[in-house]
Protein backbone atom coordinates (compact mmCIF):
# COMPACT_ATOMS: atom_id res chain seq x y z
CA UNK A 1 8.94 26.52 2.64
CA UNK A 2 7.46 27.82 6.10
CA UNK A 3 6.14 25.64 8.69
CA UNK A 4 2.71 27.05 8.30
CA UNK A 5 2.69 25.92 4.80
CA UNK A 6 4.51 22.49 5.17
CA UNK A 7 2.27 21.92 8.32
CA UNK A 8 -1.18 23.05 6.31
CA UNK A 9 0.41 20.23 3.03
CA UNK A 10 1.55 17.47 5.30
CA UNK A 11 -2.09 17.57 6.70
CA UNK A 12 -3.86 17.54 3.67
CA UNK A 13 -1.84 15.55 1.60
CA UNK A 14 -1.90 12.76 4.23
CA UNK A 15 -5.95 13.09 4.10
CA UNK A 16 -7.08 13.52 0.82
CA UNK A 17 -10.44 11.70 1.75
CA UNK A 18 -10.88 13.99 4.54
CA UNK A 19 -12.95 17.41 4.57
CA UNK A 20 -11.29 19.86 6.42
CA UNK A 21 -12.72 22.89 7.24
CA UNK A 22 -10.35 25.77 8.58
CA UNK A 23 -11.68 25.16 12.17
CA UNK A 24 -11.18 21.62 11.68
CA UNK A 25 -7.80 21.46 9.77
CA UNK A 26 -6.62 24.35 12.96
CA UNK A 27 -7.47 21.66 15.31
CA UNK A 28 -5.81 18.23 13.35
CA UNK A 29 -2.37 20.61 12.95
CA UNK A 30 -2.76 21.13 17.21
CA UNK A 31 -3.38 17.83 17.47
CA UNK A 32 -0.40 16.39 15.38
CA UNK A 33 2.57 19.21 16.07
CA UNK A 34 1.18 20.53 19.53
CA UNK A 35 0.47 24.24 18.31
CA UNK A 36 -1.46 25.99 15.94
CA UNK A 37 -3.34 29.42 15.95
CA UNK A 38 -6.49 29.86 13.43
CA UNK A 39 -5.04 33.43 12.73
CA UNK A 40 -1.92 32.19 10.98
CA UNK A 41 -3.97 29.11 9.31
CA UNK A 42 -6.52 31.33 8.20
CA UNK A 43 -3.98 33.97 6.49
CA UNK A 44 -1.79 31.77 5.02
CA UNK A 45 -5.03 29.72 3.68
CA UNK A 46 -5.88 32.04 1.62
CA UNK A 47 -2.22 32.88 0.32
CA UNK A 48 -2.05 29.38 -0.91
CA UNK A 49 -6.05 29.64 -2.34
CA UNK A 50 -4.18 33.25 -4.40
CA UNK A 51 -1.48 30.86 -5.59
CA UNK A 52 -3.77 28.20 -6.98
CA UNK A 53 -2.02 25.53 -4.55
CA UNK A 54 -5.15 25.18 -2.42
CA UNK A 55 -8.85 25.30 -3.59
CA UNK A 56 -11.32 26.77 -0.86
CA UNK A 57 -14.86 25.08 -1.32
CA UNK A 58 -17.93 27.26 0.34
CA UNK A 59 -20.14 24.85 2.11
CA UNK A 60 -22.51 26.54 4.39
CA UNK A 61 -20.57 29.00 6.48
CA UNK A 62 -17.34 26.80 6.36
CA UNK A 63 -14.82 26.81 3.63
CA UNK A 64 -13.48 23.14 2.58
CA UNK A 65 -10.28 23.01 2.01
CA UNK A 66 -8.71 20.85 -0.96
CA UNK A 67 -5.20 20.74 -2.51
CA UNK A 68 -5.55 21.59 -6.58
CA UNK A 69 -4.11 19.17 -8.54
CA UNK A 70 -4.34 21.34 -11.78
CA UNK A 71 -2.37 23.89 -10.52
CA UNK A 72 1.02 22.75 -12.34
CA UNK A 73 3.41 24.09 -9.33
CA UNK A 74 1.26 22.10 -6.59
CA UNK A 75 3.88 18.67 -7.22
CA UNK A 76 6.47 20.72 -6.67
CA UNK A 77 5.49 21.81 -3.33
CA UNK A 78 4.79 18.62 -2.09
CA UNK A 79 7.84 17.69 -3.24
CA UNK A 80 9.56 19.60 -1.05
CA UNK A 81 7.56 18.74 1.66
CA UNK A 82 8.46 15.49 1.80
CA UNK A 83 11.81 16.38 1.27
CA UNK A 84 11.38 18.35 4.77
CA UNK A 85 9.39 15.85 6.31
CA UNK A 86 12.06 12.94 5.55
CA UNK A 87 15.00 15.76 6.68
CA UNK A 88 13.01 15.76 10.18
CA UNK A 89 12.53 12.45 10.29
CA UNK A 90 16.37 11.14 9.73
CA UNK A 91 17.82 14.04 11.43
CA UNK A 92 18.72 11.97 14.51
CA UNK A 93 18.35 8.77 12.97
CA UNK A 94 22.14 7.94 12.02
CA UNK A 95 21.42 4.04 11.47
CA UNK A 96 18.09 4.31 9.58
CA UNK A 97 20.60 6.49 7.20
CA UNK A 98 23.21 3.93 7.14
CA UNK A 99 20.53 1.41 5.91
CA UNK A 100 19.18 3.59 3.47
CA UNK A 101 22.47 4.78 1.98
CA UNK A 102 23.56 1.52 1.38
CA UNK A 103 19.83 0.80 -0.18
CA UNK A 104 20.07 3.05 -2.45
CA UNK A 105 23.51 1.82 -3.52
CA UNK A 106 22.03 -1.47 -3.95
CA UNK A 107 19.25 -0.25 -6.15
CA UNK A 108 20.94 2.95 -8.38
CA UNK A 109 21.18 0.75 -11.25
CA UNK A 110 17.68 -0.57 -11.46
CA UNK A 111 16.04 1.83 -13.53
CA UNK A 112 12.29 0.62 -13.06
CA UNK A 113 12.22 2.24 -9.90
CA UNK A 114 10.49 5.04 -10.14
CA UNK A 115 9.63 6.61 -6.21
CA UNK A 116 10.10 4.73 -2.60
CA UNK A 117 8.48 5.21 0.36
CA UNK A 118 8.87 4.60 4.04
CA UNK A 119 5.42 3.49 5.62
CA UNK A 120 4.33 4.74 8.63
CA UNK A 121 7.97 5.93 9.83
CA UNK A 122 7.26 6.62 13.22
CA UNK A 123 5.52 3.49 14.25
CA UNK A 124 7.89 0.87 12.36
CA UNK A 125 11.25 2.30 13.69
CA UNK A 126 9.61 1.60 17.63
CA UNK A 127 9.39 -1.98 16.13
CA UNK A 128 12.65 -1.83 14.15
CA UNK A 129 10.63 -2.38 11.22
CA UNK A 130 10.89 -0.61 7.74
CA UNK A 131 7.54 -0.99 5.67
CA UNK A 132 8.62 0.42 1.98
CA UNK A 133 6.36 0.89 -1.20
CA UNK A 134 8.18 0.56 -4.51
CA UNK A 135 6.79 2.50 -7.37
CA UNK A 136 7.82 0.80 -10.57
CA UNK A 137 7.51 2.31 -14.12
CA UNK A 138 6.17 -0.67 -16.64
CA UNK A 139 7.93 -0.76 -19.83
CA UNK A 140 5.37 -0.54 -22.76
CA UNK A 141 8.36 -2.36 -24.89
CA UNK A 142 8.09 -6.20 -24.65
CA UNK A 143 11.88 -6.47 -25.30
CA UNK A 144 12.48 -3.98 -22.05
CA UNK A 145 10.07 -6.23 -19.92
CA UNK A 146 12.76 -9.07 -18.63
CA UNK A 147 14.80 -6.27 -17.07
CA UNK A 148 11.39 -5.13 -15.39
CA UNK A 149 11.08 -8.22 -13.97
CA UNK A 150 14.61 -8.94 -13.13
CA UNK A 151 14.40 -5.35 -10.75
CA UNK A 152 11.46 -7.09 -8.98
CA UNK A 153 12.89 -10.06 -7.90
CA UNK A 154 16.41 -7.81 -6.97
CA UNK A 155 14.06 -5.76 -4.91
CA UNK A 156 13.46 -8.59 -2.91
CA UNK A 157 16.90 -10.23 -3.15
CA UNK A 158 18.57 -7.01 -2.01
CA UNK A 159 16.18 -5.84 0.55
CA UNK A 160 16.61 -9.49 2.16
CA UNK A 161 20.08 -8.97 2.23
CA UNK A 162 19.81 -5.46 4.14
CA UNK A 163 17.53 -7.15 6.41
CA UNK A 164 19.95 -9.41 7.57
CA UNK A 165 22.92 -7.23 7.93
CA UNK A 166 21.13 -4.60 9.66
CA UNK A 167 18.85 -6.91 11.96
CA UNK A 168 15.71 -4.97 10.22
CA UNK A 169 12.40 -6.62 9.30
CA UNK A 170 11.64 -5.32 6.26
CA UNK A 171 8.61 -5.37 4.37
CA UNK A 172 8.18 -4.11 0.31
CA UNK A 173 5.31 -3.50 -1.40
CA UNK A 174 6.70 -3.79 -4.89
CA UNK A 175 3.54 -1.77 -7.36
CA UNK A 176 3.89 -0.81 -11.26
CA UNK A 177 2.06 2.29 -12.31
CA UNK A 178 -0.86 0.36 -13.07
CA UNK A 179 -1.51 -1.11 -10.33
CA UNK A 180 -0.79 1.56 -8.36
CA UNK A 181 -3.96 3.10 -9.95
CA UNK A 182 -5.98 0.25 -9.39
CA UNK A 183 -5.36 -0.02 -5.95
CA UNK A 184 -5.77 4.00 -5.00
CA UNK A 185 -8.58 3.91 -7.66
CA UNK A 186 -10.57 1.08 -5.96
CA UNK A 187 -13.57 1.31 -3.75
CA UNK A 188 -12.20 -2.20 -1.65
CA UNK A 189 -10.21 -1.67 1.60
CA UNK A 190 -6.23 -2.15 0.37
CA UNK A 191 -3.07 -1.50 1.90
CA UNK A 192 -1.43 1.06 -0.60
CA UNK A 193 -4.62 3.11 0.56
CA UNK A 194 -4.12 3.04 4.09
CA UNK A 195 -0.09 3.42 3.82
CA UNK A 196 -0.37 6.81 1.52
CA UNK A 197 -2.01 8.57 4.57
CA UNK A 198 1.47 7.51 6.55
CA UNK A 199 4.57 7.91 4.70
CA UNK A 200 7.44 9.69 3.54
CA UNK A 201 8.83 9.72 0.51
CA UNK A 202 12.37 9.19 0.39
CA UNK A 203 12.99 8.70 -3.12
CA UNK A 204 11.97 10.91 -6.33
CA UNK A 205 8.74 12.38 -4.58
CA UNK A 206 7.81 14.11 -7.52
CA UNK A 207 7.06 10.94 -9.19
CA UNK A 208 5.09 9.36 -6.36
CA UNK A 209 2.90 12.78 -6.00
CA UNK A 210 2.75 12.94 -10.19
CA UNK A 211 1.21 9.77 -10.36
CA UNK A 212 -1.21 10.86 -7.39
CA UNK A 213 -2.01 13.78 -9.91
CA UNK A 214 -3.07 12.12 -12.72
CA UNK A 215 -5.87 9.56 -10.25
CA UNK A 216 -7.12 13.17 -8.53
CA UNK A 217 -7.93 14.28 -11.70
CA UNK A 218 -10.22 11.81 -12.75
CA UNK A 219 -11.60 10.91 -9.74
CA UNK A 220 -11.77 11.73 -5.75
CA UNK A 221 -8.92 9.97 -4.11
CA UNK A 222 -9.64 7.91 -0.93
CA UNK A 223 -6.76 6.88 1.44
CA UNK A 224 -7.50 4.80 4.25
CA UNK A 225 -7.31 6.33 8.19
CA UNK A 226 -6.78 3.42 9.64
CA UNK A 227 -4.96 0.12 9.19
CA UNK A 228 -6.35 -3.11 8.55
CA UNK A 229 -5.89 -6.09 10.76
CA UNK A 230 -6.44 -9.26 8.54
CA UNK A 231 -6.78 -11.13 11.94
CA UNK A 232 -9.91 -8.73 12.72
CA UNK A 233 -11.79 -8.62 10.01
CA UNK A 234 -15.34 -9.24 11.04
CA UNK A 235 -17.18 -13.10 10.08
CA UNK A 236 -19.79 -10.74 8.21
CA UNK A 237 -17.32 -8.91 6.11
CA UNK A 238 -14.88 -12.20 5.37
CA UNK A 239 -18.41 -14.18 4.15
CA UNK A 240 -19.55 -11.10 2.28
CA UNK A 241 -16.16 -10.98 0.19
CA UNK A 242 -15.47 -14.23 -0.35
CA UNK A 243 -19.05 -14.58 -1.79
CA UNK A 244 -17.60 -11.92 -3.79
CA UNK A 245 -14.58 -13.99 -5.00
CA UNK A 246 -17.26 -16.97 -5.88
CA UNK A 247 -16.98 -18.53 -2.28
CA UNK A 248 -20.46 -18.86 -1.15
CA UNK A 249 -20.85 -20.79 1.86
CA UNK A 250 -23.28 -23.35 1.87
CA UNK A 251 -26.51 -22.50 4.56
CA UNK A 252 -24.74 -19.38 5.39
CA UNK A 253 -27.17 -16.12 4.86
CA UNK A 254 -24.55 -13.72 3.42
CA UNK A 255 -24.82 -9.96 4.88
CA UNK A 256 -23.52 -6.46 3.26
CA UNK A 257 -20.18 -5.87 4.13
CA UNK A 258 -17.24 -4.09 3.73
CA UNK A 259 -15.32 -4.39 0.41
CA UNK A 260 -12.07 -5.52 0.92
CA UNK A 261 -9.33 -6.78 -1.70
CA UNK A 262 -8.69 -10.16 -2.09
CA UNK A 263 -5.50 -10.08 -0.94
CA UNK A 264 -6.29 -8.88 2.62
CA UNK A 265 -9.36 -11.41 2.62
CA UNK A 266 -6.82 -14.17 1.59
CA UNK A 267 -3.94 -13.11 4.50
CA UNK A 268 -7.16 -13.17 6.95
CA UNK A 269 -8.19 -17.00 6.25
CA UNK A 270 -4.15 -17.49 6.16
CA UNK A 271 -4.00 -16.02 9.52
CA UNK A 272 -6.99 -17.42 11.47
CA UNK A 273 -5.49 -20.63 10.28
CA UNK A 274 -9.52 -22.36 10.08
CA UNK A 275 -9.08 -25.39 7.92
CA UNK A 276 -12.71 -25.15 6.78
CA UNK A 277 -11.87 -21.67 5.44
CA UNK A 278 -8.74 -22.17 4.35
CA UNK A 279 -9.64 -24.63 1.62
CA UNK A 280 -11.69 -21.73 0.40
CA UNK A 281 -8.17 -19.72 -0.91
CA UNK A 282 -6.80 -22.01 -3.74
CA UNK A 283 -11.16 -21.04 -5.20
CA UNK A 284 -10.75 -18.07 -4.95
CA UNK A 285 -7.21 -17.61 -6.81
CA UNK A 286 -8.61 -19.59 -9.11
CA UNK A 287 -11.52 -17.52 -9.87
CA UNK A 288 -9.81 -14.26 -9.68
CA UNK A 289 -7.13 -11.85 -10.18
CA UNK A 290 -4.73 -11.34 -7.42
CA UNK A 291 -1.57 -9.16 -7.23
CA UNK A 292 1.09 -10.98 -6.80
CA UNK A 293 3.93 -8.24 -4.92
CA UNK A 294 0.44 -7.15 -2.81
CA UNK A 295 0.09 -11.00 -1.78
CA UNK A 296 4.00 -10.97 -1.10
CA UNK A 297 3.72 -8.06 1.09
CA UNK A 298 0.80 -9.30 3.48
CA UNK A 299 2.42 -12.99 3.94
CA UNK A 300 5.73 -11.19 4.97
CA UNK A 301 4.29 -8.62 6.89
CA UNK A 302 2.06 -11.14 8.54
CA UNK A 303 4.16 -13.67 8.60
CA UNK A 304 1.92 -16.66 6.29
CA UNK A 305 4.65 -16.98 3.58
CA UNK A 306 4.65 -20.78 4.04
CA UNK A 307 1.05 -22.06 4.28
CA UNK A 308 0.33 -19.55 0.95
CA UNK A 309 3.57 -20.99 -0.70
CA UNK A 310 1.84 -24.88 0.38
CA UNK A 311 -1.37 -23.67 -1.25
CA UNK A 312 0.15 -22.38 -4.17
CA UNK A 313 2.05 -25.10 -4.78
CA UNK A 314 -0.72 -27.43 -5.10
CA UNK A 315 -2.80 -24.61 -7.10
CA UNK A 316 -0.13 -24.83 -9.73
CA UNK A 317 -0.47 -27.94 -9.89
CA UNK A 318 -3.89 -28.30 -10.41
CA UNK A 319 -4.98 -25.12 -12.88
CA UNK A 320 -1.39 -24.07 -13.56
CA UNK A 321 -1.12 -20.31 -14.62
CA UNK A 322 1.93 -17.62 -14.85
CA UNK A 323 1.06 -15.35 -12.19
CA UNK A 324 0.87 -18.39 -9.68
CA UNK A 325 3.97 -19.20 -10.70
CA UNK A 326 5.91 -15.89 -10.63
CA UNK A 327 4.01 -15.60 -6.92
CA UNK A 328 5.58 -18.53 -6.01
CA UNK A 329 9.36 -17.52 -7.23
CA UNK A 330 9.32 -14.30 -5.43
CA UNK A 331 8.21 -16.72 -2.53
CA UNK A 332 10.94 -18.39 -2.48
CA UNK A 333 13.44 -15.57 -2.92
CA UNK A 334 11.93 -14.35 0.58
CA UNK A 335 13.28 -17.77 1.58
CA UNK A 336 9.34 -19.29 2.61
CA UNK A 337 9.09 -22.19 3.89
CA UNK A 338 6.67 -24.29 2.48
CA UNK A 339 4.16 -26.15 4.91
CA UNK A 340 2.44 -28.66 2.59
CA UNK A 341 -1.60 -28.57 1.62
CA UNK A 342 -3.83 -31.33 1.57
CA UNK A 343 -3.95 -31.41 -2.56
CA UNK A 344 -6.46 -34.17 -2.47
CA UNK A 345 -8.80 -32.07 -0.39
CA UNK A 346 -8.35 -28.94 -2.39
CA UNK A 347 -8.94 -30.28 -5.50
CA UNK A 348 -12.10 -31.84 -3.98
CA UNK A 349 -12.97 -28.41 -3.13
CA UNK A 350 -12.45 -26.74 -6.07
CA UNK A 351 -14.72 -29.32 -8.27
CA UNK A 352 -17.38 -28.47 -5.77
CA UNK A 353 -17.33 -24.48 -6.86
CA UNK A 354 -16.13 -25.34 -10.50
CA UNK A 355 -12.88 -23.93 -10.03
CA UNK A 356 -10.83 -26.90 -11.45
């Protein structure tokens, strides 16, 4: 692949939300690599749009450029860019191969893995940080589903062990296809979102971009630009989603906000540490859905492992259910530390929004 074409697919592909026009998309490849020169763009532009890799929308006088997810060849040239991009990336990098040489050792048995990514690479090795995203194929076969969830819990087991050896902090985002879908499908604010616009894939990218496929197909996919900080997140936006979750809070006039996921509005109380609020958590579990690896992910990447571990404890307690308690075995894999909930308090909380 040239560099005009792997710099033209790295752009794109890491802003699918985005509406570039050839001006535009010029000016983002300057920005991000230094050089660029419309001439070149513009030329090899349209060889892509005569392949049927690229789609050029008229709007006005500007053409919008789109990658074409019909066009059956277009996963394979991603493919290969992320091979590139990871080449580039570890080309110096002699330890962060070490570490993922010996990962993949760890892990070539486990056949539910389907794709891994590295998160925002450039940013997490400053912090000697690794921020993966497990893509896991669900068995449809009930009898195939205990080895499923034997893999996730060795995801965890194993990764914890590399962190140690190699004085790494690593954080996984374990996902199955389905909720991979749900999450890149979902009008809220969520992480896989905002890590797909900052990655490299650097296992089986076909997979990862073939499951990207079949969600552009249906519908326009949205990554995120920017990161969410759970510590940020405005009073207006945490009121308006946990009024969402069944959370109202009582005299408080609730405004239109941002949708967020649960999860991140969850890590937010968890991190502001307000004792008023925080009460508000074991409701909302208990009224809702919430993704267990996703909630895994935020308490080790923001460090709340053991106050959500004290809350789910007593939740279990209270309105046992399975997911509760698989979240809190993968807890303690990760080796949380629980710091104990008020369960007398909770439960007095939860009668008072008919959650128990």
């Amino acid at each position: 692949m040239d560099i005009t074409t792997f710099r033209i697919l790295d752009i794109t592909s890491a802003h699918l939300s985005a509406s570039f026009s050839i001006n535009q998309l010029t000016e983002k490849i300057k920005e991000t690599y230094g050089t660029a020169h419309y001439a070149n763009i513009y030329k090899k532009l349209h060889d892509l749009q005569r392949q049927g890799i690229l789609n050029l929308d008229h709007s006005g006088k500007s053409s919008i450029i789109r990658l074409n997810f019909r066009n059956y060849l277009l996963i394979d040239y991603l493919a290969e860019m992320e091979i590139m991009k990871k080449r580039k990336f570890l080309k110096t990098r002699n330890d962060i191969q070490i570490f993922l040489l010996e990962m993949e050792k760890a892990m070539r048995d486990m056949n539910s893995i389907g794709s891994i990514c590295y998160a925002k690479p450039e940013r997490n090795i400053k912090l000697n940080r690794v921020e993966l995203l497990f893509l896991l194929r669900y068995p449809e076969k009930e009898s195939a589903r205990s080895a499923y969830q034997s893999d996730t819990a060795r995801i965890y087991t194993e990764t914890q062990k590399l962190q140690n050896k190699y004085n790494l902090r690593i954080e996984s985002l374990v996902l199955d296809e389905s909720e991979f879908h749900d999450l890149i499908e979902s009008d809220e604010i969520n992480p896989l979102k905002e890590a797909l616009s900052d990655k490299i894939v650097i296992f089986c990218p076909q997979t990862l971009w073939r499951e990207m496929k079949g969600t552009a197909e249906k519908t326009e996919i949205r990554t995120g630009e920017t990161e969410t900080k759970p510590a940020h997140i405005s009073s207006v936006d945490l009121a308006y989603n946990l009024a969402r979750f069944g959370y109202k809070e009582f005299g408080l006039t609730i405004e239109q906000g941002q949708k967020i996921c649960i999860e991140y509005v969850i890590t937010s109380l968890l991190v502001l540490n307000d004792a008023r609020r925080i009460e508000a958590i074991p409701v909302i579990i208990a009224k809702n859905d919430i993704r267990s690896n996703l909630m895994i992910f935020l308490s080790q990447k923001y460090e709340t492992s053991g106050r959500l571990l004290g809350l789910l404890k007593v939740l279990q307690h209270i309105t046992p259910t399975k997911k509760i308690d698989e979240t809190t075995r993968l807890l303690k894999i990760l080796g949380a530390e629980e710091i104990q909930a008020n369960e007398k308090s909770i439960l007095q909380k939860m009668r008072l929004y008919n959650a128990a």
